[in-house]
C-alpha atoms as a PDB file:
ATOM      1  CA  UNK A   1     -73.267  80.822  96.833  1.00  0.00           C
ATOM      2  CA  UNK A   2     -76.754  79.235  97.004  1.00  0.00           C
ATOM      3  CA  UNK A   3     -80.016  80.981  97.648  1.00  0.00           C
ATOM      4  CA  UNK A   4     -83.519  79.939  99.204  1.00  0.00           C
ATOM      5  CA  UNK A   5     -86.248  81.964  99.260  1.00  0.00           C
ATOM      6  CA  UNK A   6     -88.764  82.514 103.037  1.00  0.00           C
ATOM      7  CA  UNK A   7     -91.889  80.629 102.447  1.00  0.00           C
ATOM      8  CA  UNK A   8     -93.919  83.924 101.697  1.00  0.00           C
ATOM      9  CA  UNK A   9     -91.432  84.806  99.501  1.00  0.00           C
ATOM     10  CA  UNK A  10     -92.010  81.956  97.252  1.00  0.00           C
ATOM     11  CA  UNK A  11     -96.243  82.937  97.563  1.00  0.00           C
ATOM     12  CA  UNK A  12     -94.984  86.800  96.902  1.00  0.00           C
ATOM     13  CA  UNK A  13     -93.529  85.843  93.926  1.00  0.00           C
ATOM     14  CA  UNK A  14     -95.554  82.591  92.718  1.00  0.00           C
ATOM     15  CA  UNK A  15     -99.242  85.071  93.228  1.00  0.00           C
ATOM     16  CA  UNK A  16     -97.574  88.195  91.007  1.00  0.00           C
ATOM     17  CA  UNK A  17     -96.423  86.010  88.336  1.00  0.00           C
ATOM     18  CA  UNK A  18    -100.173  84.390  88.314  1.00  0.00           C
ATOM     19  CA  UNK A  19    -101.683  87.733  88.343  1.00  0.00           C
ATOM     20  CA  UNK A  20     -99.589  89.529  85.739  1.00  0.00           C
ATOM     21  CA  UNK A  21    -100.341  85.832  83.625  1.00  0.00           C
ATOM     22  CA  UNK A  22    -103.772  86.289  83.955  1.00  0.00           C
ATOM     23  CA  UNK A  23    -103.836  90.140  82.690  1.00  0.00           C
ATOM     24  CA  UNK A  24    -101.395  89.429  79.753  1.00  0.00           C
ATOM     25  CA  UNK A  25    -100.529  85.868  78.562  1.00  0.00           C
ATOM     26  CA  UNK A  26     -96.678  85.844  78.933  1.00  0.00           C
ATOM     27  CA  UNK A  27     -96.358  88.494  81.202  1.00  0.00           C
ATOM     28  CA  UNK A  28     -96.117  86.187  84.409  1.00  0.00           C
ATOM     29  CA  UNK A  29     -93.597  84.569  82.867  1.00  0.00           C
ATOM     30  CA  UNK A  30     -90.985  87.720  82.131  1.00  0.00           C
ATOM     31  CA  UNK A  31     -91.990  88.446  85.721  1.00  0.00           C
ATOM     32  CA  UNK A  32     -90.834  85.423  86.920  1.00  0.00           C
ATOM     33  CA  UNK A  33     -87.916  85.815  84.804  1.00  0.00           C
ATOM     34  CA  UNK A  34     -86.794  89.164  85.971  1.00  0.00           C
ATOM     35  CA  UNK A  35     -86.722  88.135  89.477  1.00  0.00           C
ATOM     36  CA  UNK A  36     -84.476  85.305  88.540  1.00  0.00           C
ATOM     37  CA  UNK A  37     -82.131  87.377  86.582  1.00  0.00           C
ATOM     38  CA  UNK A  38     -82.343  89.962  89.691  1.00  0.00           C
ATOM     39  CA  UNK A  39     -80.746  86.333  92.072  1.00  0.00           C
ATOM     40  CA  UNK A  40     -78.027  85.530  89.832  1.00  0.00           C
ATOM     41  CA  UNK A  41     -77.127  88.949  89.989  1.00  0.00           C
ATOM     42  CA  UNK A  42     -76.981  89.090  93.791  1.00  0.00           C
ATOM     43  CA  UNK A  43     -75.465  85.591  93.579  1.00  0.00           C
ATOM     44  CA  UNK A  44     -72.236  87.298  92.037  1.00  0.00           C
ATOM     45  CA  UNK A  45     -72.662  90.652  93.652  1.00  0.00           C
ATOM     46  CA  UNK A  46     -74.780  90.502  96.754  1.00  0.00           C
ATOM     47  CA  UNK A  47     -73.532  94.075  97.943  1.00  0.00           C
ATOM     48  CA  UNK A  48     -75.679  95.827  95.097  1.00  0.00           C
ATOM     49  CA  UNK A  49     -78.661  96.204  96.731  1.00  0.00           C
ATOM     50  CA  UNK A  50     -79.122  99.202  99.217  1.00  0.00           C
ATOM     51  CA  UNK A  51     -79.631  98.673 103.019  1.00  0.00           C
ATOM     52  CA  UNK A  52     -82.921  99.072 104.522  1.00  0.00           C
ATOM     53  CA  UNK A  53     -82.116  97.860 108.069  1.00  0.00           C
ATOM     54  CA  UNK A  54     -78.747  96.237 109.295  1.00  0.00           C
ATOM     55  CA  UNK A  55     -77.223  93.543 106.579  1.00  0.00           C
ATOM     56  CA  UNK A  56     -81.094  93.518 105.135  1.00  0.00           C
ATOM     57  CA  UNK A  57     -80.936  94.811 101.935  1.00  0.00           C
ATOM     58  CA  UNK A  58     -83.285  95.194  98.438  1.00  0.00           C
ATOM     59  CA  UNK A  59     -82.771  95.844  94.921  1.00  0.00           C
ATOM     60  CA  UNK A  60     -85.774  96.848  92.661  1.00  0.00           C
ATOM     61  CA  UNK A  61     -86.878  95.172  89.555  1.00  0.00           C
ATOM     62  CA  UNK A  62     -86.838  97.137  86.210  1.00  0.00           C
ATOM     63  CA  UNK A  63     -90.117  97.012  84.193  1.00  0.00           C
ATOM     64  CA  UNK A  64     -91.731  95.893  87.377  1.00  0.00           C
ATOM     65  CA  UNK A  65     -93.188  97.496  90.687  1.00  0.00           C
ATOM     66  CA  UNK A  66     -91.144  95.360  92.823  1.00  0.00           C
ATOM     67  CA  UNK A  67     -88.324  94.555  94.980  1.00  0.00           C
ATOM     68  CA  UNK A  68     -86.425  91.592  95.981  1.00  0.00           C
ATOM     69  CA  UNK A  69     -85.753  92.270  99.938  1.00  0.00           C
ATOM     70  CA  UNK A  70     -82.861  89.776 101.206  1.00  0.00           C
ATOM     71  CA  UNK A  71     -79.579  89.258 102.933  1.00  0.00           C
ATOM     72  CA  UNK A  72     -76.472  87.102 103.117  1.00  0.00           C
ATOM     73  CA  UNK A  73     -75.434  84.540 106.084  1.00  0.00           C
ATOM     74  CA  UNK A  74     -72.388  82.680 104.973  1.00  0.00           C
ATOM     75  CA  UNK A  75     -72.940  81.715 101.585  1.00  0.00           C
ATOM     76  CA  UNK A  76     -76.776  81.863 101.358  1.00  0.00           C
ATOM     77  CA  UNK A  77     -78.686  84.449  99.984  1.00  0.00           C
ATOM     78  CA  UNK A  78     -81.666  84.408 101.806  1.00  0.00           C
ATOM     79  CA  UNK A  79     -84.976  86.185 100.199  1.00  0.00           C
ATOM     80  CA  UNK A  80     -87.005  87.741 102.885  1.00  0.00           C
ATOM     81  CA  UNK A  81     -90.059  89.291 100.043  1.00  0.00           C
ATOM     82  CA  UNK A  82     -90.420  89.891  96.741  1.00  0.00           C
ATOM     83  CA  UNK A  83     -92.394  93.167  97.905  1.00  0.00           C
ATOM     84  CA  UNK A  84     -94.858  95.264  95.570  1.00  0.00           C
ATOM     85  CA  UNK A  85     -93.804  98.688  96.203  1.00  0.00           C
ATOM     86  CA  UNK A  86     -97.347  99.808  96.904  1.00  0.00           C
ATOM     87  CA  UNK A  87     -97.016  97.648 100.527  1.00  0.00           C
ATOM     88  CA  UNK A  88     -95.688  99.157 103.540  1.00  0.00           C
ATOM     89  CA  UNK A  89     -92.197  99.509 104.495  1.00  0.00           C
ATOM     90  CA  UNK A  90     -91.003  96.651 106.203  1.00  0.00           C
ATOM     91  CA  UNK A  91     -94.358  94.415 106.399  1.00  0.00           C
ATOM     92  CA  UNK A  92     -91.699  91.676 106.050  1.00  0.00           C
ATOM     93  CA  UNK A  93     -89.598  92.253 109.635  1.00  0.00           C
ATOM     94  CA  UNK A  94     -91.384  89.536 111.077  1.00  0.00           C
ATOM     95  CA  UNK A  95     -89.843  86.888 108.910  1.00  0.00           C
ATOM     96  CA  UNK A  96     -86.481  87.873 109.979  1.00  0.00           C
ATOM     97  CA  UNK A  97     -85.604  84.754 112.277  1.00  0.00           C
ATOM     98  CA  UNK A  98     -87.773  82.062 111.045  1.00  0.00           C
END
């Protein structure tokens, strides 16, 4: 299975890792690093992550306020957000289509 993430996914994820960098040297990088270790996971077992709404499902980072929000179409994981959990539930429905 391959994965691609949506366009403000990448920005999600790119703009945390920046911001935790710039608090603590290093930190942007385990950041990065978790959510990468959160994909391969899904990769192998993409039914661990809870539903939110229809096949859309997320699985939350440890150490980190976060979730990766996503879902599988044949054999591509497809990441919707990497979502702080301090935004609102389901900011990301519009990028469900593009």
């Amino acid at each position: 299975m391959n994965y691609e993430l949506h366009p403000e996914a990448e920005l999600e994820l790119l703009d945390a890792a920046a911001r935790y960098e710039s608090e603590i040297p290093g930190l942007g990088e385990r950041f990065a690093d978790e959510v990468e270790r959160v994909v391969e996971l899904l990769l192998e077992r993409p039914e661990l992550g809870a539903r939110v709404a229809g096949e859309i499902r997320h699985l939350v980072l440890h150490r980190f306020p976060f979730s990766v929000i996503y879902f599988v179409a044949r054999d591509l994981l497809y990441i919707l957000a990497v979502a702080h959990s301090s935004r609102g539930p389901g900011y990301w429905a519009s990028r469900v289509g593009r």
